[in-house]
Each structure stands twice: as structure tokens, then as C-alpha cells.
PDB file of N, CA and C in Angstrom:
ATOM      1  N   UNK A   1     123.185  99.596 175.668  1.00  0.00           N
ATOM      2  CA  UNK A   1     121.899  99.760 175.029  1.00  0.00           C
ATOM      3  C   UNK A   1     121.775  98.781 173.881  1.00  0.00           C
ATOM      4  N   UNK A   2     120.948  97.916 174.015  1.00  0.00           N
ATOM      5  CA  UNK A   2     120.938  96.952 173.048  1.00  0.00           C
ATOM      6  C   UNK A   2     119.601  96.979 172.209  1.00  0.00           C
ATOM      7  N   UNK A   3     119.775  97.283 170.947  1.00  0.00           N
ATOM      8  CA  UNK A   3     118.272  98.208 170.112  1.00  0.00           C
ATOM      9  C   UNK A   3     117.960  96.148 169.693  1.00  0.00           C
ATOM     10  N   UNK A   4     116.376  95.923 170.154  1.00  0.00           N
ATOM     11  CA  UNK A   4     115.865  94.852 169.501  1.00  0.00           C
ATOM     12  C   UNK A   4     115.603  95.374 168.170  1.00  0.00           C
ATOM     13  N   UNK A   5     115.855  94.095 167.055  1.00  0.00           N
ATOM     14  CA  UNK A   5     115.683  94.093 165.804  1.00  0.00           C
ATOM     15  C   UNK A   5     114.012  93.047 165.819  1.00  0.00           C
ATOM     16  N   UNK A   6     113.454  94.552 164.835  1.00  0.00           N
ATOM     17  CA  UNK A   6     112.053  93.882 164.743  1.00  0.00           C
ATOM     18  C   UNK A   6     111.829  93.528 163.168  1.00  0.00           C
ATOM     19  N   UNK A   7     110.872  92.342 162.961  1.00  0.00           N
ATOM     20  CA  UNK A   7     111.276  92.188 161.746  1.00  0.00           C
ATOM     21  C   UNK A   7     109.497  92.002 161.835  1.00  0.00           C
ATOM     22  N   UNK A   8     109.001  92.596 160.662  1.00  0.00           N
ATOM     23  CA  UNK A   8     107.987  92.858 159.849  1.00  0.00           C
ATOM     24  C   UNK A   8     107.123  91.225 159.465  1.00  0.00           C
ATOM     25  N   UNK A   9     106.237  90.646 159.782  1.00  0.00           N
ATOM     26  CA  UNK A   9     106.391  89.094 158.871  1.00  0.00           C
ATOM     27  C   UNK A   9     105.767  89.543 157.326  1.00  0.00           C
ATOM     28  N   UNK A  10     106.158  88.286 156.867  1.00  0.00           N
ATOM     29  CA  UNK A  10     105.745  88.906 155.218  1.00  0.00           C
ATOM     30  C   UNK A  10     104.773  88.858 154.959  1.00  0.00           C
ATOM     31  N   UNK A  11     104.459  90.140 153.795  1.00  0.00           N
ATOM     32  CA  UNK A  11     102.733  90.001 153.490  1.00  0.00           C
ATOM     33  C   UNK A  11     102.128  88.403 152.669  1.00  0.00           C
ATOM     34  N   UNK A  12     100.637  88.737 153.210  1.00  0.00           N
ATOM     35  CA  UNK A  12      99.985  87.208 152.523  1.00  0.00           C
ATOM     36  C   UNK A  12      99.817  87.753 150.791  1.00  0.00           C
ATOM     37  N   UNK A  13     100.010  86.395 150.163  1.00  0.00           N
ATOM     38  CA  UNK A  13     100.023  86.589 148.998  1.00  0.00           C
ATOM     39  C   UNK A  13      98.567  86.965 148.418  1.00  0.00           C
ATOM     40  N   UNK A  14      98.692  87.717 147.076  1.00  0.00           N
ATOM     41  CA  UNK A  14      97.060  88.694 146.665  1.00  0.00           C
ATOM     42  C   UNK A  14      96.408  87.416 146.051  1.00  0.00           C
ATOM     43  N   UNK A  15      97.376  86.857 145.568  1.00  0.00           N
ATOM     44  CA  UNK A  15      96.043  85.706 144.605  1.00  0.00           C
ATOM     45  C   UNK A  15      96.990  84.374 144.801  1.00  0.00           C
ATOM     46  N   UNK A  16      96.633  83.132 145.094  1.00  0.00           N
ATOM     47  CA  UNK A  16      97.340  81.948 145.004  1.00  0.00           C
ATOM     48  C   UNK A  16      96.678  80.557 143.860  1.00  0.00           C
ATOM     49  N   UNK A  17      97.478  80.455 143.336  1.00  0.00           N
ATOM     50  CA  UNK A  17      96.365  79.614 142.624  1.00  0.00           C
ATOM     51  C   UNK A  17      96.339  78.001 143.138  1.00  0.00           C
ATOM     52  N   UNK A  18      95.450  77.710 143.682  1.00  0.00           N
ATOM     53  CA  UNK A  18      95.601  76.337 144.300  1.00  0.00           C
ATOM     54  C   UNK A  18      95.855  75.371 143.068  1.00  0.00           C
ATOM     55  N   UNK A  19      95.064  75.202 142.541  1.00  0.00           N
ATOM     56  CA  UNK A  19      94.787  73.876 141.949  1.00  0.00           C
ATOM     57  C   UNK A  19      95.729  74.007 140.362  1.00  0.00           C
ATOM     58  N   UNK A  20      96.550  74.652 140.196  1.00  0.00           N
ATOM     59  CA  UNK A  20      97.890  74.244 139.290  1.00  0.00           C
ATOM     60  C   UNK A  20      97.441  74.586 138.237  1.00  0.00           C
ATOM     61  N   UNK A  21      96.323  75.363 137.821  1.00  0.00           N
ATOM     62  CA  UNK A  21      96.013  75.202 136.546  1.00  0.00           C
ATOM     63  C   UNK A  21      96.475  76.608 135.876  1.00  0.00           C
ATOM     64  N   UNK A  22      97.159  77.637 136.426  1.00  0.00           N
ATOM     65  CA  UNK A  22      97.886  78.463 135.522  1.00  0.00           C
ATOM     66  C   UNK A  22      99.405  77.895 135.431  1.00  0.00           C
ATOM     67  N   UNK A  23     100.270  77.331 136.185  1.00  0.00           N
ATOM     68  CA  UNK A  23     101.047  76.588 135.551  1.00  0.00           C
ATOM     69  C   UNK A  23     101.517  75.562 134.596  1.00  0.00           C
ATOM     70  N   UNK A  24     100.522  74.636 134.629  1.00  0.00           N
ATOM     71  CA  UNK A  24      99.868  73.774 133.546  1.00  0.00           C
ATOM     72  C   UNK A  24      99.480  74.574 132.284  1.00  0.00           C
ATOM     73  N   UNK A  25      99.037  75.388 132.122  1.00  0.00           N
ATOM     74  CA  UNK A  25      98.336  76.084 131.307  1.00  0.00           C
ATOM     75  C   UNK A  25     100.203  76.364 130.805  1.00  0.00           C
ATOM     76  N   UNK A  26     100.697  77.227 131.602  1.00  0.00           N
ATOM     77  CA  UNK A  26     102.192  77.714 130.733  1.00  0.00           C
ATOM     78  C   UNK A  26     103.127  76.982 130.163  1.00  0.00           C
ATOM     79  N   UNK A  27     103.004  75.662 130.932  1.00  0.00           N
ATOM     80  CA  UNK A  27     103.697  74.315 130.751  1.00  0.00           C
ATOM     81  C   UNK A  27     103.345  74.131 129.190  1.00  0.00           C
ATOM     82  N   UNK A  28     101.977  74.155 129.087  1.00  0.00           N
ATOM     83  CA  UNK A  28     101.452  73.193 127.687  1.00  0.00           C
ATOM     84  C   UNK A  28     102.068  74.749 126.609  1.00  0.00           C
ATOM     85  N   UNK A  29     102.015  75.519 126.472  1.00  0.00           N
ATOM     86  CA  UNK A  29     101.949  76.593 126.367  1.00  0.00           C
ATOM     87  C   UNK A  29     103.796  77.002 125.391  1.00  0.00           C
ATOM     88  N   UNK A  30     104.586  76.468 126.584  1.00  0.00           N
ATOM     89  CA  UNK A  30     105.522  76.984 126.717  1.00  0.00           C
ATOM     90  C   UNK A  30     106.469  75.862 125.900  1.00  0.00           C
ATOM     91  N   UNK A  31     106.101  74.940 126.260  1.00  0.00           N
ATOM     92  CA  UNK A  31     106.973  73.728 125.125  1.00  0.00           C
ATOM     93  C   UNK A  31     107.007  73.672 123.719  1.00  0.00           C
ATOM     94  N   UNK A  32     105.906  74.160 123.130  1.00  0.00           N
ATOM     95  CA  UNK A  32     105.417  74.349 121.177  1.00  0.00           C
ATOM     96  C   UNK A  32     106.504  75.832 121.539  1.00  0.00           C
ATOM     97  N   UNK A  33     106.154  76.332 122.313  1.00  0.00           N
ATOM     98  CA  UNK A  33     106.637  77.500 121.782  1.00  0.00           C
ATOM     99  C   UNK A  33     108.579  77.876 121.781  1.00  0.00           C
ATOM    100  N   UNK A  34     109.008  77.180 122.848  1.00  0.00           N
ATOM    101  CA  UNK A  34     110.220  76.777 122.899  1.00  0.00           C
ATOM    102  C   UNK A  34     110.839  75.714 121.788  1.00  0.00           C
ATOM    103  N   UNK A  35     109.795  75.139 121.387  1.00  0.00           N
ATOM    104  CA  UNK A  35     110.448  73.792 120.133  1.00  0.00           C
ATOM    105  C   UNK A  35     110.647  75.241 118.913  1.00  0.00           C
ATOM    106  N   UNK A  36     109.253  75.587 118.857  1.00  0.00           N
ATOM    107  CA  UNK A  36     109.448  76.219 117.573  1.00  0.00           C
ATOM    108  C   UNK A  36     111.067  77.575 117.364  1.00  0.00           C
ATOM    109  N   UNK A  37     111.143  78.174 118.425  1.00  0.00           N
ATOM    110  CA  UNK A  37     111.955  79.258 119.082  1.00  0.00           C
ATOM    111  C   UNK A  37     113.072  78.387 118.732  1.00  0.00           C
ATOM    112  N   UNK A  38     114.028  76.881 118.819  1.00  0.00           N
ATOM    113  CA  UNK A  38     114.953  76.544 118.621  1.00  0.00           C
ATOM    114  C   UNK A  38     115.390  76.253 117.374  1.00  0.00           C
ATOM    115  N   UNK A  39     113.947  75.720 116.475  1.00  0.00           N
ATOM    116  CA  UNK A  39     113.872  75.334 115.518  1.00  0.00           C
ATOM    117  C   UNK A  39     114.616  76.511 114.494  1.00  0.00           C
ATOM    118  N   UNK A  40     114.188  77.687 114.476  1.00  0.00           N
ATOM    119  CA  UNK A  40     114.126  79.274 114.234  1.00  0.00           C
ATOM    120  C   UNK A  40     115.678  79.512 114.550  1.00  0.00           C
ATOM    121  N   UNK A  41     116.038  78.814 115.741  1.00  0.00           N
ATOM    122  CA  UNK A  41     117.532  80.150 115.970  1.00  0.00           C
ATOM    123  C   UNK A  41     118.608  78.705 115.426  1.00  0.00           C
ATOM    124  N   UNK A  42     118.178  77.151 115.141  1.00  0.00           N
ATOM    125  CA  UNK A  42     119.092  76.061 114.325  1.00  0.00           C
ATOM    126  C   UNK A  42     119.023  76.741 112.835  1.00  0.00           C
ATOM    127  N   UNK A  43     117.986  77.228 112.503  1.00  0.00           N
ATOM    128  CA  UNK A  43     117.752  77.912 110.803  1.00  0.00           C
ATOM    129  C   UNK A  43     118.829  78.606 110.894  1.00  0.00           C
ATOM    130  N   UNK A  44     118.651  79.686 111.753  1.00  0.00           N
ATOM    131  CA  UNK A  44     119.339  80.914 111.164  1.00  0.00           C
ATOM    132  C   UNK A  44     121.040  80.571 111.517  1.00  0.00           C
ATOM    133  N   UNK A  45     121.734  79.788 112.622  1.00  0.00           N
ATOM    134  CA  UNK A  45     122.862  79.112 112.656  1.00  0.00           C
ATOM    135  C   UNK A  45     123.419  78.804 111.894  1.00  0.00           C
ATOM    136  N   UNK A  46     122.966  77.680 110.797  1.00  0.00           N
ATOM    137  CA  UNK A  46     122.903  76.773 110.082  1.00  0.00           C
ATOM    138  C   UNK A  46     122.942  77.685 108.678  1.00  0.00           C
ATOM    139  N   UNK A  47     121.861  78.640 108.370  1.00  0.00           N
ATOM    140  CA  UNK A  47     122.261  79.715 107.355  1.00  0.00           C
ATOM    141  C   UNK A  47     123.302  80.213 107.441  1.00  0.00           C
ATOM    142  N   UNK A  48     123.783  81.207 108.650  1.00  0.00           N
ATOM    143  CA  UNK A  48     125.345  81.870 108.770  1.00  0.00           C
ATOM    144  C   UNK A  48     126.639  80.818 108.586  1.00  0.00           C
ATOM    145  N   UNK A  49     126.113  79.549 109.129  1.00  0.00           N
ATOM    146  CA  UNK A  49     127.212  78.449 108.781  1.00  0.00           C
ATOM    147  C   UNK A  49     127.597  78.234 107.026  1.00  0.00           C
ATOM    148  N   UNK A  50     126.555  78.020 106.391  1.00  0.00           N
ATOM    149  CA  UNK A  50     126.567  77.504 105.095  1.00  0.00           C
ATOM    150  C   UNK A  50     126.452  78.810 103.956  1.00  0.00           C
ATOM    151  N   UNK A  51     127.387  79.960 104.414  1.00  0.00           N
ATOM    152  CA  UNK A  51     127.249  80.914 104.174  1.00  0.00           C
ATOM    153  C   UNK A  51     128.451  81.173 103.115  1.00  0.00           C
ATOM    154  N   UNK A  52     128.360  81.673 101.720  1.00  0.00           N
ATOM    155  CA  UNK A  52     129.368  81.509 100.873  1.00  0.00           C
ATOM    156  C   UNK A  52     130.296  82.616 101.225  1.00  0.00           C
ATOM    157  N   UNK A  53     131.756  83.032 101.162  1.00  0.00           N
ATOM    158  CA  UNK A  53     132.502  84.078 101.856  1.00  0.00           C
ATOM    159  C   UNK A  53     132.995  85.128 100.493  1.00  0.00           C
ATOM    160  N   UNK A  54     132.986  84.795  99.540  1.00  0.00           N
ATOM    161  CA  UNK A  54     133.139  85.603  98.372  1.00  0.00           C
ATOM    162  C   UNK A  54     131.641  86.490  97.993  1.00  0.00           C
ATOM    163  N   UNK A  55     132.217  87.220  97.609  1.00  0.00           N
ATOM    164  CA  UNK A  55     131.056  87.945  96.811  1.00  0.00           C
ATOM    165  C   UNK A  55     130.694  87.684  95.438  1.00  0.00           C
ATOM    166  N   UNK A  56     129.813  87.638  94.739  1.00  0.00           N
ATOM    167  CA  UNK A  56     129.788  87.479  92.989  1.00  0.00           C
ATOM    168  C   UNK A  56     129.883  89.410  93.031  1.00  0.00           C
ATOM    169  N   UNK A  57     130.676  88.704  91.588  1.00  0.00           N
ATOM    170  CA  UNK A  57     131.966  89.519  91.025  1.00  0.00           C
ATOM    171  C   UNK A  57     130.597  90.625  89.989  1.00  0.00           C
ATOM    172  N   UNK A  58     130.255  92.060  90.218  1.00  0.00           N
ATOM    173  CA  UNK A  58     129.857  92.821  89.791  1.00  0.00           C
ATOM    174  C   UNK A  58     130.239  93.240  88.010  1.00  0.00           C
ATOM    175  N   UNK A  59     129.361  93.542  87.204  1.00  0.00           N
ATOM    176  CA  UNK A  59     129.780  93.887  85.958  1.00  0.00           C
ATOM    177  C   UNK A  59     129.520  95.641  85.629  1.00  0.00           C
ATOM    178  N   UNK A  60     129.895  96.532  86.115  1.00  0.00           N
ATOM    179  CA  UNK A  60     130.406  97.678  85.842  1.00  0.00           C
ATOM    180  C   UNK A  60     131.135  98.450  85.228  1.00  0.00           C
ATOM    181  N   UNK A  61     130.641  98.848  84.074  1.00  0.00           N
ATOM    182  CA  UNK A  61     131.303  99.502  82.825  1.00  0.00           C
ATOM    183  C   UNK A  61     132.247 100.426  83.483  1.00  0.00           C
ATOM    184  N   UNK A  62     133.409 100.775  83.012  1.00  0.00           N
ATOM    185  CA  UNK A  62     134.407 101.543  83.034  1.00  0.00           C
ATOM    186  C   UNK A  62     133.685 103.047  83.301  1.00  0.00           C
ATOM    187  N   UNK A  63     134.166 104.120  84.673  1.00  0.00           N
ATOM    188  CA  UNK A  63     133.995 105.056  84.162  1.00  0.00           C
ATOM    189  C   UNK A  63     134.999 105.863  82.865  1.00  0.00           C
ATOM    190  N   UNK A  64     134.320 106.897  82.565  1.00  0.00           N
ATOM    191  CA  UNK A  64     135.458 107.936  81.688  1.00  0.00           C
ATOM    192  C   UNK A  64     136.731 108.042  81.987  1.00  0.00           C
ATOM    193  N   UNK A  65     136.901 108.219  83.499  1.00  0.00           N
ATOM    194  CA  UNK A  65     138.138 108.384  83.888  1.00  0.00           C
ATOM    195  C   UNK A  65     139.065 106.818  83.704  1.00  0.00           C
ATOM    196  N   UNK A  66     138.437 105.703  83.620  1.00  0.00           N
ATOM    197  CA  UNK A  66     139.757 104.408  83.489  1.00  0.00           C
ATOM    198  C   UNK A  66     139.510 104.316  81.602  1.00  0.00           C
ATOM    199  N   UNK A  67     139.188 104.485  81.091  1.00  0.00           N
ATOM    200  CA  UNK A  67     139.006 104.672  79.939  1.00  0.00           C
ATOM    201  C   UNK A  67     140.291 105.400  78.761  1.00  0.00           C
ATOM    202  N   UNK A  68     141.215 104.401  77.839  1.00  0.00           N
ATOM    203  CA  UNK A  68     142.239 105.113  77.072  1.00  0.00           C
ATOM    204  C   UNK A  68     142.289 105.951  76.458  1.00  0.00           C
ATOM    205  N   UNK A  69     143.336 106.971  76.726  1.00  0.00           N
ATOM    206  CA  UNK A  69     143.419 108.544  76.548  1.00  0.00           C
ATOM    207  C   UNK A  69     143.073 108.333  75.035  1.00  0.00           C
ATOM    208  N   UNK A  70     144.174 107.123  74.388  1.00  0.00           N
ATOM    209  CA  UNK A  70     144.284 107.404  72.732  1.00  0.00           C
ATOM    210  C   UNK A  70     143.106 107.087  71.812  1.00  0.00           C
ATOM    211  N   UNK A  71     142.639 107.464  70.671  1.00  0.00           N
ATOM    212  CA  UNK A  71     141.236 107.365  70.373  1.00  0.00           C
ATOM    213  C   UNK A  71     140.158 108.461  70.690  1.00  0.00           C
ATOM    214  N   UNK A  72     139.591 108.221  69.888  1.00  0.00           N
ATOM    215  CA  UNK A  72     138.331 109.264  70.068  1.00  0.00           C
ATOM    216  C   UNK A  72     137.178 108.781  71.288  1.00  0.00           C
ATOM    217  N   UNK A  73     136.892 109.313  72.311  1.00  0.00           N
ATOM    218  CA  UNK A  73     136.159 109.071  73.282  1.00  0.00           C
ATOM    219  C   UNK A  73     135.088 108.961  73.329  1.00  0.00           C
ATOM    220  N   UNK A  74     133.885 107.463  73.623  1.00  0.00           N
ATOM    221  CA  UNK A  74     132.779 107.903  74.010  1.00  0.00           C
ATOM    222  C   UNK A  74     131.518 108.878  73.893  1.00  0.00           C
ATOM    223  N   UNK A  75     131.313 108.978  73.700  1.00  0.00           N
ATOM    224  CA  UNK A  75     129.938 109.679  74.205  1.00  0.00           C
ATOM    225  C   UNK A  75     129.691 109.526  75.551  1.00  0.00           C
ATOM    226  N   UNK A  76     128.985 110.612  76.515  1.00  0.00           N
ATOM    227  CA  UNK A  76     128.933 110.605  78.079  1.00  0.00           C
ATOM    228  C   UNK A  76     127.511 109.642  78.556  1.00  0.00           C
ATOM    229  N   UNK A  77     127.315 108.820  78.981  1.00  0.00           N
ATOM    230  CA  UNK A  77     126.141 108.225  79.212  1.00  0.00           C
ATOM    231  C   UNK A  77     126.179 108.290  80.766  1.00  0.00           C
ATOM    232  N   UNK A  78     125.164 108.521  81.220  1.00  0.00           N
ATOM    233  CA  UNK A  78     124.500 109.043  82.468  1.00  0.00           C
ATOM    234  C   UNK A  78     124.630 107.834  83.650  1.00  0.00           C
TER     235      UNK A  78
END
């Protein structure tokens, strides 16, 4: 028993655009927008590259607790 294989042909396409002008259209479209898109991700590269690895050094008063036992203490400031 030999089952024929039937094959379906493919559907016709809903819209075709002959004359090139939605590709053209994406073409012009798509190049500003790709320049600018590289331009944008060389920035931000180029920032993480030139990026300093230390931190600046914070000025934070002593709490109470690192503060010497000997002497009269402070006043509590908030």
C-alpha cells in the first residue's frame, strides 16, 4: 500500500508591492537610523571604557561608637 503524498501549493500572497517603494522607503529610513543607533552604543562603550575605577573618598564624621572613651563626650547630633 503505497499512501501518495499530497502537497497543498502555497497560498498567493495578500498584498505584493510591485514597484519597490516600501522597501526604498525602509532603506532611506533605516540608514539615519542605524548611523545614529551606533553612534549611541560608540558613546556609551567609550564612557564604560574611560571610566575611573576608584571611588572619591567620602567625608563622614565619626559615629559615637569610633569616638575616644577618654574625655568628656560630644553632644548627640542626629
Amino acid at each position: 500500500m503505497a499512501e501518495t503524498i499530497q502537497q497543498e501549493p502555497d497560498p498567493a500572497p495578500v498584498f505584493v508591492d510591485q514597484s519597490g517603494l516600501r522597501s526604498r522607503l525602509f532603506r532611506r529610513l533605516g540608514w539615519p537610523v542605524s548611523v545614529v543607533g551606533a553612534i549611541l552604543a560608540a558613546a556609551m562603550g567609550s564612557s564604560l571604557i574611560g571610566m575611573q575605577s576608584d571611588a572619591p573618598t567620602m567625608e563622614i564624621p565619626p559615629g559615637p561608637a569610633y569616638l575616644p572613651t577618654s574625655g568628656p563626650l560630644p553632644p548627640f547630633w542626629p
